[in-house]
Protein backbone atom coordinates (compact mmCIF):
# COMPACT_ATOMS: atom_id res chain seq x y z
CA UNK A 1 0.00 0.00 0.00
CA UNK A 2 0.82 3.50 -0.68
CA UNK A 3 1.03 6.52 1.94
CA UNK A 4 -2.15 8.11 -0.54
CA UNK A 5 -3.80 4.23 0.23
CA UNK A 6 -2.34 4.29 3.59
CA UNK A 7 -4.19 7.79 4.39
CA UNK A 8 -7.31 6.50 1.87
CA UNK A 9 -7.56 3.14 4.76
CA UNK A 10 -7.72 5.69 7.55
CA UNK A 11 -10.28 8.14 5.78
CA UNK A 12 -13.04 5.11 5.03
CA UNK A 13 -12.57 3.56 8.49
CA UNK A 14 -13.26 7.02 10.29
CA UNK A 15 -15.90 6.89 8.07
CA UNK A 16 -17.94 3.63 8.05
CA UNK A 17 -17.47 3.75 12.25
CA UNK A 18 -19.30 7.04 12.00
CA UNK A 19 -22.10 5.17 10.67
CA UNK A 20 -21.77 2.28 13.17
CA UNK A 21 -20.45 -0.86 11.60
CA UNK A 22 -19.13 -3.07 13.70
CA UNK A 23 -15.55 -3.91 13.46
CA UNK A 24 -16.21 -7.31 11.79
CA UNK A 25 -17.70 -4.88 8.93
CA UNK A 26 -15.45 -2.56 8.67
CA UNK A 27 -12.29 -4.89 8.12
CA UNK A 28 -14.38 -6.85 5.33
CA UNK A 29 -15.10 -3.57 3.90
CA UNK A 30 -11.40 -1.95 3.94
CA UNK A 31 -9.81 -5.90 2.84
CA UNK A 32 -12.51 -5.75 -0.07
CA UNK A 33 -10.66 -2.38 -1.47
CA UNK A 34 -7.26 -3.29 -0.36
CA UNK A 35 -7.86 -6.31 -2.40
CA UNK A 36 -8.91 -4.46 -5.37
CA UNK A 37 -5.83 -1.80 -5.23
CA UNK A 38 -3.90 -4.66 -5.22
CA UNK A 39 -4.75 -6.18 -7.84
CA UNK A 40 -5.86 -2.94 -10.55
CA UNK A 41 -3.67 -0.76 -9.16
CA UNK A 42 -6.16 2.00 -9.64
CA UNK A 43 -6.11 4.83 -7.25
CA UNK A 44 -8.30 4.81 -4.51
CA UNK A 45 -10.53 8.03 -4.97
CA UNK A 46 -10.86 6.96 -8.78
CA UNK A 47 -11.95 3.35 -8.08
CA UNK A 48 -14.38 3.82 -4.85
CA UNK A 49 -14.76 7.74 -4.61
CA UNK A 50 -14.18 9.90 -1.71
CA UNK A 51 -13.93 7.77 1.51
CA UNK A 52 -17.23 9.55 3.15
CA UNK A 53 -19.17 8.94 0.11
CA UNK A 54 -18.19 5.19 0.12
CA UNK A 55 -18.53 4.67 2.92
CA UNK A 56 -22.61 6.09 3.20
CA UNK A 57 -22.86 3.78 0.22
CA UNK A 58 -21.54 0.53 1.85
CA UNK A 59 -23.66 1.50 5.30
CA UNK A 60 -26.63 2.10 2.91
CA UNK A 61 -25.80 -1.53 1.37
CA UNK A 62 -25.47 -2.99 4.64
CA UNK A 63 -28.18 -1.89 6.52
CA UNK A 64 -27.84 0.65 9.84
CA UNK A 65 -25.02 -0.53 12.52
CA UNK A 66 -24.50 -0.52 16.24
CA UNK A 67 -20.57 -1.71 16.33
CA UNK A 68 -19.46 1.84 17.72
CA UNK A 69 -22.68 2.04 20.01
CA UNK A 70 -21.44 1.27 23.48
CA UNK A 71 -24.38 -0.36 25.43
CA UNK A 72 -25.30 0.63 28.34
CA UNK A 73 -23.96 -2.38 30.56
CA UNK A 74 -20.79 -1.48 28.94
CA UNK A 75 -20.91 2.09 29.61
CA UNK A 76 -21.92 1.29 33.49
CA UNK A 77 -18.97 -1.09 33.31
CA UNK A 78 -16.43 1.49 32.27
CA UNK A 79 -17.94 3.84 35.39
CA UNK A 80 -17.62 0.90 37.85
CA UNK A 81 -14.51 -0.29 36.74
CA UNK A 82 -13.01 3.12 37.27
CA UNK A 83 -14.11 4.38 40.24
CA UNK A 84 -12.66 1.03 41.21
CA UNK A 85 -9.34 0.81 39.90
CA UNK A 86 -8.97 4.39 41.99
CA UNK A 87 -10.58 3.59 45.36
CA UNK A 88 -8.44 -0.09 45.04
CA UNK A 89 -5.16 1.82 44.17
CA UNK A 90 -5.62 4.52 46.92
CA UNK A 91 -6.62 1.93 49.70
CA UNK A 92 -3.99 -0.29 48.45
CA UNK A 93 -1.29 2.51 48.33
CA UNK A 94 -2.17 4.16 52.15
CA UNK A 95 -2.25 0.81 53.40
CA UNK A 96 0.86 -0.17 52.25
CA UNK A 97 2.62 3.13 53.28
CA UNK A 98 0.86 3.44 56.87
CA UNK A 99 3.60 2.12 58.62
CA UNK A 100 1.15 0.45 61.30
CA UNK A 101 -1.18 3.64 61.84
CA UNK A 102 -4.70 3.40 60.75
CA UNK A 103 -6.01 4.07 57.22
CA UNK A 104 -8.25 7.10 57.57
CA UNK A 105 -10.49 7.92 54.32
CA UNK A 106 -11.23 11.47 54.43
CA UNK A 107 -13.59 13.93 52.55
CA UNK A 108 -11.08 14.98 50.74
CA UNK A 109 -10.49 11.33 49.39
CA UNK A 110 -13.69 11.29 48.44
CA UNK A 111 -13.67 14.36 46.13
CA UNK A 112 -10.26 13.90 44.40
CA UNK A 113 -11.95 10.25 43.84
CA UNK A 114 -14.87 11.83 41.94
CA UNK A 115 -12.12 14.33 40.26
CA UNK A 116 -10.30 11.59 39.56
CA UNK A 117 -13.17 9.80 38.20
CA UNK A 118 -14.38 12.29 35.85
CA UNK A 119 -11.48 12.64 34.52
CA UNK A 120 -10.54 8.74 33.94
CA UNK A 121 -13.79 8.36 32.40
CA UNK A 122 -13.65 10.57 29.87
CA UNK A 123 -9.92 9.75 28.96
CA UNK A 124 -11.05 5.93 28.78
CA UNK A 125 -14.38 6.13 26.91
CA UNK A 126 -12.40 8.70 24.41
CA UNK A 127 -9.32 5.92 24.15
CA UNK A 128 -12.23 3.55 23.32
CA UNK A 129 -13.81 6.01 20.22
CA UNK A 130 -10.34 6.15 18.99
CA UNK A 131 -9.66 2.39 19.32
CA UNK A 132 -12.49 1.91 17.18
CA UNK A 133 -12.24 4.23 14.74
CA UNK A 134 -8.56 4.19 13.37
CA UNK A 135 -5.84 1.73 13.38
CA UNK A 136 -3.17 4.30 13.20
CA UNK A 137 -0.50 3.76 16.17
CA UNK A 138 0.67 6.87 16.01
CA UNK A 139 -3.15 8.57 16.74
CA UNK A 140 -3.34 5.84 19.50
CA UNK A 141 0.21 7.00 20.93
CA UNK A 142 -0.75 10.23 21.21
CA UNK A 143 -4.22 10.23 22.79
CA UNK A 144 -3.01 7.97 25.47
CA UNK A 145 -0.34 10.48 26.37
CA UNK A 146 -2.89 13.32 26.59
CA UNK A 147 -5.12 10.89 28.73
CA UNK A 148 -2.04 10.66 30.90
CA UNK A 149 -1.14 13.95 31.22
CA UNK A 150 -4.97 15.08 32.25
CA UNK A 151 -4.89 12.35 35.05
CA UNK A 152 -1.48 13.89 36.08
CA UNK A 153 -3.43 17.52 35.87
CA UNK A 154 -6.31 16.21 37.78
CA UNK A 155 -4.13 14.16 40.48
CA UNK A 156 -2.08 17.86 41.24
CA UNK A 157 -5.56 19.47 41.18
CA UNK A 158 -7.01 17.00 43.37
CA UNK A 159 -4.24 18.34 46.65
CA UNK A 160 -5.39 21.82 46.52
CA UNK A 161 -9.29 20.33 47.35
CA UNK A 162 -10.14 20.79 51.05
CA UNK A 163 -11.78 18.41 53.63
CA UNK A 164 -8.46 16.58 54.55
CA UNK A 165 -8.98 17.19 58.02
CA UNK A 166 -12.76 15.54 58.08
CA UNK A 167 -12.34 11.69 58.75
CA UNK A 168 -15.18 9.57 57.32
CA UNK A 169 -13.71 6.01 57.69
CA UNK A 170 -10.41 4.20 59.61
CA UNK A 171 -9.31 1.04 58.87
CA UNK A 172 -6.48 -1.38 59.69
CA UNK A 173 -3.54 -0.79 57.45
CA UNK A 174 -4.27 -4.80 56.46
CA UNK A 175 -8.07 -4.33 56.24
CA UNK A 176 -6.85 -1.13 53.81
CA UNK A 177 -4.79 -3.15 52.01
CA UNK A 178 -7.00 -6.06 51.42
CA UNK A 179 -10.09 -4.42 50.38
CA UNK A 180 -8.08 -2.20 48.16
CA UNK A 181 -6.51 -5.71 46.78
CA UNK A 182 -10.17 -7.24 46.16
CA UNK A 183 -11.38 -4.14 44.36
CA UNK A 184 -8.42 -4.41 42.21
CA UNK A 185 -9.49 -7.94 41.02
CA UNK A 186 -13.01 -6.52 40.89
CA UNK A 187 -11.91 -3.64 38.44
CA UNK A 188 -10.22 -6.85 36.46
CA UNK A 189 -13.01 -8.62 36.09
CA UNK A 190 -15.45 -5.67 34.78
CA UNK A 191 -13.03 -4.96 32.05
CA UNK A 192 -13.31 -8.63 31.06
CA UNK A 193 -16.79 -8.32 30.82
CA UNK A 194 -16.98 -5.05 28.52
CA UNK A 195 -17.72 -5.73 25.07
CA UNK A 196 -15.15 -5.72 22.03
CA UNK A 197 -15.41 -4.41 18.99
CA UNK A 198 -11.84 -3.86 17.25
CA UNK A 199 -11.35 -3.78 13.90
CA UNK A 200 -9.22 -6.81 12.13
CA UNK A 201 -8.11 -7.11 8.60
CA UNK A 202 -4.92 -8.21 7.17
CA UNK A 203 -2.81 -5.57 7.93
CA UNK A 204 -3.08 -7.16 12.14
């Protein structure tokens, strides 16, 4: 494939997830012209026309989609496992670091959790649109280093928020640790649970 093909591939599968093919779909779709290139040699635009316009004409073809559609157990999964994978890290983090003194969750835990959340959340369910709409590793690269650097923004933001001196629960640095362990596994098995939907095709 050409860089003009290359940039063509990326084009139609921005494209045909906009109008919710599934990843199964799309891959048959984008092998189906890779096949043809290959073997005409025509150019891209010439053989197929614009990737949008394709693209409406294949999901025309095939009928309307759901592949880029989270559902909503999936969606409540992403929440959950989040707000998990933050409460189990903090818990697991204090108790390990408590040096035999209690585990005190304060108010202020609580808000830099939602913060936190928020934040997570967005970065994750805007990794996921991106997973499923381009295969580019360079696009993937980069949004997962601006997801990282808003959860580094948000954990600074999250010291300045008051309520550190309001105690809602103590535990035992090994109750800490152990219930921040088990919602660890927890978080684990949500994201096992979330649906897939990636894209294959013969360049994987």
């Amino acid at each position: 494939m050409t860089d003009v093909d290359g940039k063509y591939r990326e084009e139609l599968i921005l494209a045909l997830r906009r109008h919710g093919l599934s990843g199964r779909q799309v891959g048959e779709v984008v092998a189906e012209v890779e096949a043809h290139l290959g073997e005409t040699g025509a150019d891209p635009v010439d053989a197929f026309g614009a990737p949008r316009d394709y693209a409406a004409q294949v999901a025309a073809q095939l009928g309307p989609g759901r592949g880029s559609r989270p559902a909503p157990a999936d969606v409540g999964a992403v929440l959950a496992a989040c707000a998990l994978a933050l409460a189990g890290t903090s818990l697991l983090i204090d108790g390990l670091t408590a040096g035999g003194q209690a585990v005190t969750v304060t108010a202020a835990d609580v808000a830099s959790l939602l913060v936190l959340l928020t934040v997570l959340t967005a970065g994750a369910f805007g990794l996921v649109r991106v997973v499923a709409a381009t295969t580019s590793r360079a696009v993937l690269a980069a949004v997962v280093a601006g997801v990282v650097l808003a959860q580094i923004g948000a954990i600074l933001l999250t010291r300045l928020l008051p309520g550190d001196d309001v105690g809602l629960v103590t535990l035992p640095p090994w109750a800490g640790i152990t219930l921040g362990a088990a919602l660890l596994v927890a978080m684990a098995a949500l994201l096992g649970l979330i649906r897939r939907d990636r894209i294959t095709g013969p360049w994987d």
